[in-house]
C-alpha atoms as a PDB file:
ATOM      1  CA  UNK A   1     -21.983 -62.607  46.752  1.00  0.00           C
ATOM      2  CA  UNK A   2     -19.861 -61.132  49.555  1.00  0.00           C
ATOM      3  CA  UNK A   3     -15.821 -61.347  48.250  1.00  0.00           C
ATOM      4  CA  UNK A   4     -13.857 -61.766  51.259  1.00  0.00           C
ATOM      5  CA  UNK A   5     -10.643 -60.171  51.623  1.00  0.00           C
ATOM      6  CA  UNK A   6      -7.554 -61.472  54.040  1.00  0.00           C
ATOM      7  CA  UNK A   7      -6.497 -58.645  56.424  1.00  0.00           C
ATOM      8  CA  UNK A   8      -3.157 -58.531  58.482  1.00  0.00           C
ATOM      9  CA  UNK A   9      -3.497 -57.839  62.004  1.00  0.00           C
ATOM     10  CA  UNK A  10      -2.154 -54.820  61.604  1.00  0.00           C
ATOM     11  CA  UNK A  11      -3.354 -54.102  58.182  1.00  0.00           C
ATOM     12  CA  UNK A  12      -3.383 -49.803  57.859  1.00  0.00           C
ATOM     13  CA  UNK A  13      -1.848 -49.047  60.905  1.00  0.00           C
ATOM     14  CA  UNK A  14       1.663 -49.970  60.699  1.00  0.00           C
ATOM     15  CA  UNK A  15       4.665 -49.157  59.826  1.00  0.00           C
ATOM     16  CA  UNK A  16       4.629 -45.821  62.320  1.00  0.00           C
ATOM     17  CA  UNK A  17       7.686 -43.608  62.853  1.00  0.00           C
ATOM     18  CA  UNK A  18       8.708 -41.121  65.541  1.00  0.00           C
ATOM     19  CA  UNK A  19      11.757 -39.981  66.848  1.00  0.00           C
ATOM     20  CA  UNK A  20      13.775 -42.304  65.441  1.00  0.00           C
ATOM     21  CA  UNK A  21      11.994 -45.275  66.847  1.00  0.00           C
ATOM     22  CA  UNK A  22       9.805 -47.617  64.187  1.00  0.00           C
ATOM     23  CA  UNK A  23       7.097 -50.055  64.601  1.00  0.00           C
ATOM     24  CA  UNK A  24       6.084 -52.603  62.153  1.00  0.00           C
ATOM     25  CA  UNK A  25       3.909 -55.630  61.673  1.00  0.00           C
ATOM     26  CA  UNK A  26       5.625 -59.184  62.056  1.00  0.00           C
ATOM     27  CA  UNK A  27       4.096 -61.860  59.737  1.00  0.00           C
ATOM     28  CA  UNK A  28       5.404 -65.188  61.183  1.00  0.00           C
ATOM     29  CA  UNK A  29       3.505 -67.939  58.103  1.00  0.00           C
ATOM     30  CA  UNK A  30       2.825 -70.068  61.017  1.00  0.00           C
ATOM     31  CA  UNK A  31       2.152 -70.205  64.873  1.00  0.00           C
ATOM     32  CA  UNK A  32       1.973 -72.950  66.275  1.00  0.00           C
ATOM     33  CA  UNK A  33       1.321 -74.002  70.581  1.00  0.00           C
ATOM     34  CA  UNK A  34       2.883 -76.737  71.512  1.00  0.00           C
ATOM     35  CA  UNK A  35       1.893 -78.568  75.014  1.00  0.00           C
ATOM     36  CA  UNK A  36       4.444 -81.660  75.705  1.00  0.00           C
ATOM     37  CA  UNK A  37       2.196 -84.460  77.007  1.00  0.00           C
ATOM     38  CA  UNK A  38       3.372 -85.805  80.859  1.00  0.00           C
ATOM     39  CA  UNK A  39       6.619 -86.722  80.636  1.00  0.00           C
ATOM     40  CA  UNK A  40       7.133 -86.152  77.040  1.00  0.00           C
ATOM     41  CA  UNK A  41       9.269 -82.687  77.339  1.00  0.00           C
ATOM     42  CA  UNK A  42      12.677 -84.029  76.069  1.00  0.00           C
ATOM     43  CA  UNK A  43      11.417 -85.951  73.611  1.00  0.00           C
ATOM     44  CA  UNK A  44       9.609 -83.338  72.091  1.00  0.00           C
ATOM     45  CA  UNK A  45      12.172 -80.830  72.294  1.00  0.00           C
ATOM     46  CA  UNK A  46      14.588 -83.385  70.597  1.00  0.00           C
ATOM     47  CA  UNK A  47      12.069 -83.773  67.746  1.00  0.00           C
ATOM     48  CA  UNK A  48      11.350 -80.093  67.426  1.00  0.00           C
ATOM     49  CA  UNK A  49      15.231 -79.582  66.934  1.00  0.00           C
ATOM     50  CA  UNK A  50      15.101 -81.849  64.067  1.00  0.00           C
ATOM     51  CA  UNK A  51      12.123 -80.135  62.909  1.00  0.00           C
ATOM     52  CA  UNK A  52      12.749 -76.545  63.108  1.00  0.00           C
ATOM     53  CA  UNK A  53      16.155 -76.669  64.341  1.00  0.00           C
ATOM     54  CA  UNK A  54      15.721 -75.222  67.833  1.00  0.00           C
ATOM     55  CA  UNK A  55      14.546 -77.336  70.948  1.00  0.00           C
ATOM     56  CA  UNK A  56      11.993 -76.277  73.735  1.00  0.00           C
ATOM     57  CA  UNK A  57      13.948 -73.037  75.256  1.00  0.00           C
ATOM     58  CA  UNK A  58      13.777 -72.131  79.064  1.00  0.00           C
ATOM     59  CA  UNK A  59      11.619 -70.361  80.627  1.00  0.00           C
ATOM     60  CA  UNK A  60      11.194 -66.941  79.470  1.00  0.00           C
ATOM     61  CA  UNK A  61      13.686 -67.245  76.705  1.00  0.00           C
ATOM     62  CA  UNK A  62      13.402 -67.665  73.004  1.00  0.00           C
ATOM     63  CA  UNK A  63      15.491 -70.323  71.015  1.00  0.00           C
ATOM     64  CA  UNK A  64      15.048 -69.946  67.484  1.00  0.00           C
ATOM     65  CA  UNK A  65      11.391 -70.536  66.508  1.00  0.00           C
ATOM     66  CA  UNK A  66      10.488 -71.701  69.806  1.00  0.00           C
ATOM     67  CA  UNK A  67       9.465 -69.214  72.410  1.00  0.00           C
ATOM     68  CA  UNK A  68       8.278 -69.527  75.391  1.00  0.00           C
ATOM     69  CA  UNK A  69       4.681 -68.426  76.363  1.00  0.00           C
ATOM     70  CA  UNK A  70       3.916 -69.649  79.519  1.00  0.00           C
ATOM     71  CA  UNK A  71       2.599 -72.295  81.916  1.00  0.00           C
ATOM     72  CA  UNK A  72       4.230 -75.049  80.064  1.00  0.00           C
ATOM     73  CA  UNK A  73       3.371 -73.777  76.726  1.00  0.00           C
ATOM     74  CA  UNK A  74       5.878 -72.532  73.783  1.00  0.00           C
ATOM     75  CA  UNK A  75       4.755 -71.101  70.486  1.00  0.00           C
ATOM     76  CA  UNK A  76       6.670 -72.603  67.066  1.00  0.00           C
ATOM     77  CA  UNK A  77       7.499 -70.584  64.460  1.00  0.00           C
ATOM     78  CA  UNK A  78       6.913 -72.942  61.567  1.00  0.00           C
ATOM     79  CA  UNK A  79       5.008 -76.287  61.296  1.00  0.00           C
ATOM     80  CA  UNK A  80       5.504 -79.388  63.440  1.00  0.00           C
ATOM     81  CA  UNK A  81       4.240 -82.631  63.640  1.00  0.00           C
ATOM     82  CA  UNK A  82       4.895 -83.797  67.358  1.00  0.00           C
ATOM     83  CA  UNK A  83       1.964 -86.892  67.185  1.00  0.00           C
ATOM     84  CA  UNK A  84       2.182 -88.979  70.653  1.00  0.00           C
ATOM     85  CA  UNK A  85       3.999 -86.386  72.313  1.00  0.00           C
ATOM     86  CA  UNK A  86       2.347 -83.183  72.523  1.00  0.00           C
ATOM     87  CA  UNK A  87      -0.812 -81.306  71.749  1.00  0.00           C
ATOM     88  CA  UNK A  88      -0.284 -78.794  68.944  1.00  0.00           C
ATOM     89  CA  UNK A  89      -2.829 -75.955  67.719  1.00  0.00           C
ATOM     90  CA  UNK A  90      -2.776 -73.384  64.931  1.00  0.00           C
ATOM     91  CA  UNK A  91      -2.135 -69.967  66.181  1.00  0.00           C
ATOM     92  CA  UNK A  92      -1.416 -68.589  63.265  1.00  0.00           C
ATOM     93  CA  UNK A  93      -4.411 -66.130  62.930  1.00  0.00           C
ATOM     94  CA  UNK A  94      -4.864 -65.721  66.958  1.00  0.00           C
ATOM     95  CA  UNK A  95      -1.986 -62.992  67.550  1.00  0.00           C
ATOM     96  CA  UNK A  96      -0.994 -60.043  66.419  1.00  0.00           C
ATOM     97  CA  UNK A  97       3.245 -59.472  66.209  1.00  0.00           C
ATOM     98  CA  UNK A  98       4.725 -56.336  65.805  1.00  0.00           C
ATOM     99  CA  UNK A  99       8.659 -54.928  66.047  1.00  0.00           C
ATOM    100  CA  UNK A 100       9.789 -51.984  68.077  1.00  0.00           C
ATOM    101  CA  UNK A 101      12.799 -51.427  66.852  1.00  0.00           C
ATOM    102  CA  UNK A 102      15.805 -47.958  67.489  1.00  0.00           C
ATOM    103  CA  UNK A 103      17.517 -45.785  70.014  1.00  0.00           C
ATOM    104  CA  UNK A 104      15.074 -44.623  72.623  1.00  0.00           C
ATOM    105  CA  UNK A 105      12.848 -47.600  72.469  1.00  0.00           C
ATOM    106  CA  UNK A 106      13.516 -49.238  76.025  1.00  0.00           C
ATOM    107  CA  UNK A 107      12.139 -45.377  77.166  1.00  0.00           C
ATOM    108  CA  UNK A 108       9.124 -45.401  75.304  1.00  0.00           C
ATOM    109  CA  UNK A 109       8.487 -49.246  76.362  1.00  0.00           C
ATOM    110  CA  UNK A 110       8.883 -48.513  79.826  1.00  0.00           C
ATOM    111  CA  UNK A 111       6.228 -46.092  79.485  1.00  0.00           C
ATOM    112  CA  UNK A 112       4.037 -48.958  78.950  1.00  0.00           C
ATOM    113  CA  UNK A 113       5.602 -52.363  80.544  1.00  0.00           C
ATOM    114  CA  UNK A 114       5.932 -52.760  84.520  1.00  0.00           C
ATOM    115  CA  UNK A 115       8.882 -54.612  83.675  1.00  0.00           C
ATOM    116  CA  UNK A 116      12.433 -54.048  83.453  1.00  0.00           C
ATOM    117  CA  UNK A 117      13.456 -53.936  79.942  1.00  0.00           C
ATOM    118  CA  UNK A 118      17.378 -52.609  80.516  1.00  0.00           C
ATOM    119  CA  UNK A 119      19.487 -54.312  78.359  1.00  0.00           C
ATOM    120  CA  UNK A 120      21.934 -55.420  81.176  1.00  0.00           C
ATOM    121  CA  UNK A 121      19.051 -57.129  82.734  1.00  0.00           C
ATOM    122  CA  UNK A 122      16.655 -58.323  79.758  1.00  0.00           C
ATOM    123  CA  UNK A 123      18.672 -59.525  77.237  1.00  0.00           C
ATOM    124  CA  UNK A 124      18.967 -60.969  73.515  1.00  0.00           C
ATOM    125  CA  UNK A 125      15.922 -63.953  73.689  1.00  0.00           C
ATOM    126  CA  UNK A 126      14.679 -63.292  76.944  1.00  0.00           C
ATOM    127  CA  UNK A 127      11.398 -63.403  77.152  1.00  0.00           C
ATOM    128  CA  UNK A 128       8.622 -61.624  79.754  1.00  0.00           C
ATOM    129  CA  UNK A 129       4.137 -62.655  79.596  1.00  0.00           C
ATOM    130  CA  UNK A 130       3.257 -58.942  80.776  1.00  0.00           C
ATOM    131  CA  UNK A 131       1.110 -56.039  80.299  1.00  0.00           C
ATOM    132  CA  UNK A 132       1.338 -53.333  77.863  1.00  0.00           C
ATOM    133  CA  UNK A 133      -1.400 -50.865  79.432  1.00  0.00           C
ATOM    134  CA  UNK A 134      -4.400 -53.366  80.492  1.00  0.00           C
ATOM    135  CA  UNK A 135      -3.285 -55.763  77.687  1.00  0.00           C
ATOM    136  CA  UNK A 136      -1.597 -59.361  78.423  1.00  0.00           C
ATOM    137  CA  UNK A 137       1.493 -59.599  75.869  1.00  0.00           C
ATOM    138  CA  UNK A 138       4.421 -61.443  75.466  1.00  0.00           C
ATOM    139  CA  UNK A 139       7.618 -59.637  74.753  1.00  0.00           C
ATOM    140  CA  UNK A 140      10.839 -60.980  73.348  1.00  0.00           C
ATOM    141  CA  UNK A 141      14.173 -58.783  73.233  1.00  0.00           C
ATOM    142  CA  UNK A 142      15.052 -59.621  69.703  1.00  0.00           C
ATOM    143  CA  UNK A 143      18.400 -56.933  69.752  1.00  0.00           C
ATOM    144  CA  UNK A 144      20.079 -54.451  71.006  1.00  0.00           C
ATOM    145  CA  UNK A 145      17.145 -51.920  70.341  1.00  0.00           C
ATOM    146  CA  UNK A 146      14.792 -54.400  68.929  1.00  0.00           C
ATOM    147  CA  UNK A 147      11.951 -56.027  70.849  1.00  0.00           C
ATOM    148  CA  UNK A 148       9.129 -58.602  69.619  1.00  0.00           C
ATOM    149  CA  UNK A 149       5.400 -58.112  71.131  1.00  0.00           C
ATOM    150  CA  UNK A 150       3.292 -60.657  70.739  1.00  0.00           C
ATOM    151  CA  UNK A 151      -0.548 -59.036  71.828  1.00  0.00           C
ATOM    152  CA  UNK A 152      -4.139 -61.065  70.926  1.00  0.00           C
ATOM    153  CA  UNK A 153      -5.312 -59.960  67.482  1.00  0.00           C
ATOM    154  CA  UNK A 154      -8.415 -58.206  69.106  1.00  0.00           C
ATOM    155  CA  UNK A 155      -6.154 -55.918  70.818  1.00  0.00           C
ATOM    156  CA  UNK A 156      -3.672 -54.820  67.762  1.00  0.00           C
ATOM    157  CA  UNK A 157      -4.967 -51.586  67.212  1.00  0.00           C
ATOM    158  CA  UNK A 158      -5.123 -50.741  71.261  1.00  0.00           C
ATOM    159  CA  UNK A 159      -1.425 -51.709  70.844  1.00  0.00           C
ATOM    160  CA  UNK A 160      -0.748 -50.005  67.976  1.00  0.00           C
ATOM    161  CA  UNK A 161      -2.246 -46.909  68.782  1.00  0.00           C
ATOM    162  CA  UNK A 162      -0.380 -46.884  72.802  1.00  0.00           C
ATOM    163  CA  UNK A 163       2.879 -47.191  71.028  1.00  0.00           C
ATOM    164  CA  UNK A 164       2.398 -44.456  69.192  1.00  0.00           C
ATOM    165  CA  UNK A 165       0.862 -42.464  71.751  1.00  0.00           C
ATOM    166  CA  UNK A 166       4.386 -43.223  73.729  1.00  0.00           C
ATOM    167  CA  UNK A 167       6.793 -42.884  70.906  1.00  0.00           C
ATOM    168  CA  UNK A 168       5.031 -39.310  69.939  1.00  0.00           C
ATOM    169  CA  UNK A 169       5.771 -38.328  73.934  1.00  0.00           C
ATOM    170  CA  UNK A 170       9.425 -39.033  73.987  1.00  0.00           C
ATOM    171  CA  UNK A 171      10.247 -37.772  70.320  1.00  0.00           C
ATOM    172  CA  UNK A 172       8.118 -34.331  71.548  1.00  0.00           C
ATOM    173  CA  UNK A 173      10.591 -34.591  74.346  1.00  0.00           C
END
């Protein structure tokens, strides 16, 4: 019989250092999406607050455990129950997270992001659905030097291995 083992997203590739600048897998115990139903937004950011201490944030920001992700949509860190008020999934095992984190890393990011990732425009918790490369990720400004990206599980070694391509570049530089 077949023994199956549990694998990170990230499992083998990560941590990765260069220049200065250091990746490293994020392994949040639970994701989960959370859809208010029609008209049900307030209430279900008052409950979430009681729940995981941190209301539905705004649009592209991050409050918390709640991020925004889109379209209506935030991802929890942590469980919720939010019965009668909105649909909730599991994302748990859908997304890969890793942390970019040291001097020089808004350079190597915007190597790879079409967005601007300046700390006097996209600051602390603000949040940006983009493209790393061909990839669709969501990426969170988490500090000064740190940022968040949140990239389908499928695509964590394509991530992986453009960040390093990048960081190598710049700490050659």
């Amino acid at each position: 019989m077949a023994k199956l083992i549990a694998l990170t997203p990230c499992a083998g590739l990560l941590p990765i250092v260069h220049g200065g600048v250091e990746v490293t897998e994020v392994l949040p115990e639970r994701l989960m999406s959370v859809v208010p139903y029609s008209g049900q937004s307030k209430a279900t950011s008052a409950k979430l607050k009681t729940q995981v201490g941190a209301g539905l944030s705004a649009v592209n920001r991050r409050s918390g455990a709640v991020t925004w992700f889109g379209h209506g949509t935030w991802v929890v860190a942590g469980d919720v129950a939010l019965e009668g008020l909105a649909a909730v999934t599991d994302q748990s095992d859908a997304w890969a997270v890793v942390q970019i984190s040291g001097a020089g890393v808004e350079e190597i990011l915007g190597r790879l992001v079409p967005v601007d990732l300046r700390l006097q425009v996209f600051k602390k918790n603000h949040v940006a659905k983009t493209m790393v490369g061909h990839m669709s990720v969501t990426i969170t400004r988490t500090g000064a030097d740190v940022f968040e990206i949140m990239v389908m599980r499928s695509m964590a070694q394509t991530l992986v291995h453009d960040l390093d391509v990048a960081m190598r570049s710049m700490a050659a530089r």
